[in-house]
C-alpha atoms as a PDB file:
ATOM      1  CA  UNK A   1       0.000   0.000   0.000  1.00  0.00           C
ATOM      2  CA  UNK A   2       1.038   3.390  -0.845  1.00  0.00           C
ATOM      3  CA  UNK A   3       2.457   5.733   2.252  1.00  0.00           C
ATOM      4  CA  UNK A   4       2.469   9.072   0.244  1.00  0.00           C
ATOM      5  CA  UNK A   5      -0.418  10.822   0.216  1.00  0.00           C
ATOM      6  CA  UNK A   6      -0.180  11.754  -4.094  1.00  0.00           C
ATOM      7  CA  UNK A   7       0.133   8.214  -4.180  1.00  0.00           C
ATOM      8  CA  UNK A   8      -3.135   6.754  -2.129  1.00  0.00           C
ATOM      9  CA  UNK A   9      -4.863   9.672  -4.682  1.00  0.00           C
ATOM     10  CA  UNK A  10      -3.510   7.845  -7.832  1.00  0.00           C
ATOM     11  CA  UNK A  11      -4.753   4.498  -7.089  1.00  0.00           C
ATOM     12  CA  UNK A  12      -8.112   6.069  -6.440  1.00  0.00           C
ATOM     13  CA  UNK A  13      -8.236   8.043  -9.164  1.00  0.00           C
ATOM     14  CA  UNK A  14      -7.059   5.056 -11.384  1.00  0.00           C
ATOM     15  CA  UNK A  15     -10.281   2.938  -9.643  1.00  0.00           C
ATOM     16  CA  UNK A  16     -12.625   5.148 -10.484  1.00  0.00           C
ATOM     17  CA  UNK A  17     -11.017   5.480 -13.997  1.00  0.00           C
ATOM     18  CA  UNK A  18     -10.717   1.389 -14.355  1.00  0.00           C
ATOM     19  CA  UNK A  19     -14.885   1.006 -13.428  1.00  0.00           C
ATOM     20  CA  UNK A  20     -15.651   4.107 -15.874  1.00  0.00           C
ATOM     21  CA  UNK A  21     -13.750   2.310 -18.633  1.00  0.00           C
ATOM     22  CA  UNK A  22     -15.123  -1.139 -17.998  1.00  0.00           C
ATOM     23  CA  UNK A  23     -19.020   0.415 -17.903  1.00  0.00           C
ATOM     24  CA  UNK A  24     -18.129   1.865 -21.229  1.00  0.00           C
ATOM     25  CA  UNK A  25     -16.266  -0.957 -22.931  1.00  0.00           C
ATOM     26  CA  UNK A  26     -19.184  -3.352 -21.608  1.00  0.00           C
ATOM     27  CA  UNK A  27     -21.819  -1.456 -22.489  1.00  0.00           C
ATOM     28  CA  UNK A  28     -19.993  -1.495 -25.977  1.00  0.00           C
ATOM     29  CA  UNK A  29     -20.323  -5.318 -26.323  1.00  0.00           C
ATOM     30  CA  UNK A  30     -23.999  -5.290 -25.879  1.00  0.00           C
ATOM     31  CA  UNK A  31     -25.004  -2.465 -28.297  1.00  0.00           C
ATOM     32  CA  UNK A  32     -22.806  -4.643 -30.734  1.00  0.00           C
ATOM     33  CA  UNK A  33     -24.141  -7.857 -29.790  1.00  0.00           C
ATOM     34  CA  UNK A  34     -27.681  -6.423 -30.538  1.00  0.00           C
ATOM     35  CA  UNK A  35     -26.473  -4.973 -33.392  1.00  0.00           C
ATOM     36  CA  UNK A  36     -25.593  -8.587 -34.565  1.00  0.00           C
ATOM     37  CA  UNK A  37     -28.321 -10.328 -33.590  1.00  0.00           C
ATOM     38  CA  UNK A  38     -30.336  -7.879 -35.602  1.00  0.00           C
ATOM     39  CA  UNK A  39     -28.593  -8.226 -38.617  1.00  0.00           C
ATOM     40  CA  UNK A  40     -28.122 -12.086 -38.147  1.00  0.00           C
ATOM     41  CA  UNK A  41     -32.227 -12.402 -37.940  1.00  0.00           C
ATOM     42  CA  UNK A  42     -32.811  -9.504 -40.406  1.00  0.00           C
ATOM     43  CA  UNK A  43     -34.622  -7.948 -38.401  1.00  0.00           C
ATOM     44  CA  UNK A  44     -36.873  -4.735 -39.117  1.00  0.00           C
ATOM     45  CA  UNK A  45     -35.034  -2.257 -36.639  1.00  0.00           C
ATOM     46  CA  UNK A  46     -31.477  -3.737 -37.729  1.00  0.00           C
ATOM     47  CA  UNK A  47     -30.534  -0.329 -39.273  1.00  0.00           C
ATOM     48  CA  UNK A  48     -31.367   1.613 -36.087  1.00  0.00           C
ATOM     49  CA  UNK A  49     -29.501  -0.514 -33.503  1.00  0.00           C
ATOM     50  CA  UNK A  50     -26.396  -0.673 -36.416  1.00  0.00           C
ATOM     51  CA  UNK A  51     -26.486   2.964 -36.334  1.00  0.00           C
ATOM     52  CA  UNK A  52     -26.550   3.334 -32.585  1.00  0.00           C
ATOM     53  CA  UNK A  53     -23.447   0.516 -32.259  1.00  0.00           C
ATOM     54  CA  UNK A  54     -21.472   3.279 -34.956  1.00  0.00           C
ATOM     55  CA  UNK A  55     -22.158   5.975 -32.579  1.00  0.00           C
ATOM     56  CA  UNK A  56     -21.199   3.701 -29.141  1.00  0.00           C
ATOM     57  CA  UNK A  57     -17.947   3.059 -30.860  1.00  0.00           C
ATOM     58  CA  UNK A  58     -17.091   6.349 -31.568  1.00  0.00           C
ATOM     59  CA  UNK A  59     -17.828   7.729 -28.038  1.00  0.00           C
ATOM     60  CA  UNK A  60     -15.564   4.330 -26.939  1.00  0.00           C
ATOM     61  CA  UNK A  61     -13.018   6.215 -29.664  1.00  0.00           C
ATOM     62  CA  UNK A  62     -13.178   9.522 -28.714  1.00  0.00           C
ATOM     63  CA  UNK A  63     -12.964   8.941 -25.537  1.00  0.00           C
ATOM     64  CA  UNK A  64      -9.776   6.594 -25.491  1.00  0.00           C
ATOM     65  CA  UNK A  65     -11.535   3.484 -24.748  1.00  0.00           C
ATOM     66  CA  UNK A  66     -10.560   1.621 -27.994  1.00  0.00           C
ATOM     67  CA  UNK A  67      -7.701   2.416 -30.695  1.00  0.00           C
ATOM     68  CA  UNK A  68      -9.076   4.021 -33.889  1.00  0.00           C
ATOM     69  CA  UNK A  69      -7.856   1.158 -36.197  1.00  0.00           C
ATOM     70  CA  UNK A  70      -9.847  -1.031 -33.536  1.00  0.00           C
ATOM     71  CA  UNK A  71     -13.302   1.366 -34.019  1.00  0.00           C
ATOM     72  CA  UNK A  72     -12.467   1.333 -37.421  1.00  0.00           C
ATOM     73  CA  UNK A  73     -12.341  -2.827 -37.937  1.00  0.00           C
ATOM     74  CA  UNK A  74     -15.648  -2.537 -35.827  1.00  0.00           C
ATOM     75  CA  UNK A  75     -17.769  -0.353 -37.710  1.00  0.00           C
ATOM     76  CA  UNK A  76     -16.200  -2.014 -41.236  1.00  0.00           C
ATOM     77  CA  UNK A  77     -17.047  -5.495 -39.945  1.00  0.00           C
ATOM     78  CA  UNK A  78     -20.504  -4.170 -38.827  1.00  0.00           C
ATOM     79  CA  UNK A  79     -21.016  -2.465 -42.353  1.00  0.00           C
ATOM     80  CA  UNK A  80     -20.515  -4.972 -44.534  1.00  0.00           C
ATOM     81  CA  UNK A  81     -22.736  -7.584 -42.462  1.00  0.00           C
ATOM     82  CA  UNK A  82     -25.453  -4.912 -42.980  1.00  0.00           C
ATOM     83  CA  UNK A  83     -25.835  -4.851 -46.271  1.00  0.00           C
END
């Protein structure tokens, strides 16, 4: 355990950061596992929830959750089972 008091502030800091991150990422998967479900059973709404997974992984982007290339593969992969 940390003695300095900077120290005991960075792992909390980091804690909060870690569950913030995980919420996001996981809440990632499920947007694009209902994204492929959608497509996979052609469903009426597939559009909308293949829209909504584009815009979860660009928040994930922006916000440093995944690598570009890796939002990039996502949304091509998610594309091109769309059409």
């Amino acid at each position: 355990m940390a003695n300095i008091k900077s120290a005991k502030k960075r792992i909390l800091v980091q804690a909060k950061r870690a569950a913030r991150n995980k919420a996001c990422k996981t809440n990632l998967k499920t947007v694009l596992k209902q994204a492929n479900a959608a497509i996979a059973e052609n469903a009426e709404n597939k559009d909308a929830l293949v829209k909504a997974a584009v815009k979860k992984i660009d928040q994930a982007c922006a916000k440093g959750i995944i690598h570009k290339n890796c939002a990039a593969r996502k949304k091509s992969t998610l594309a091109a089972l769309a059409k």
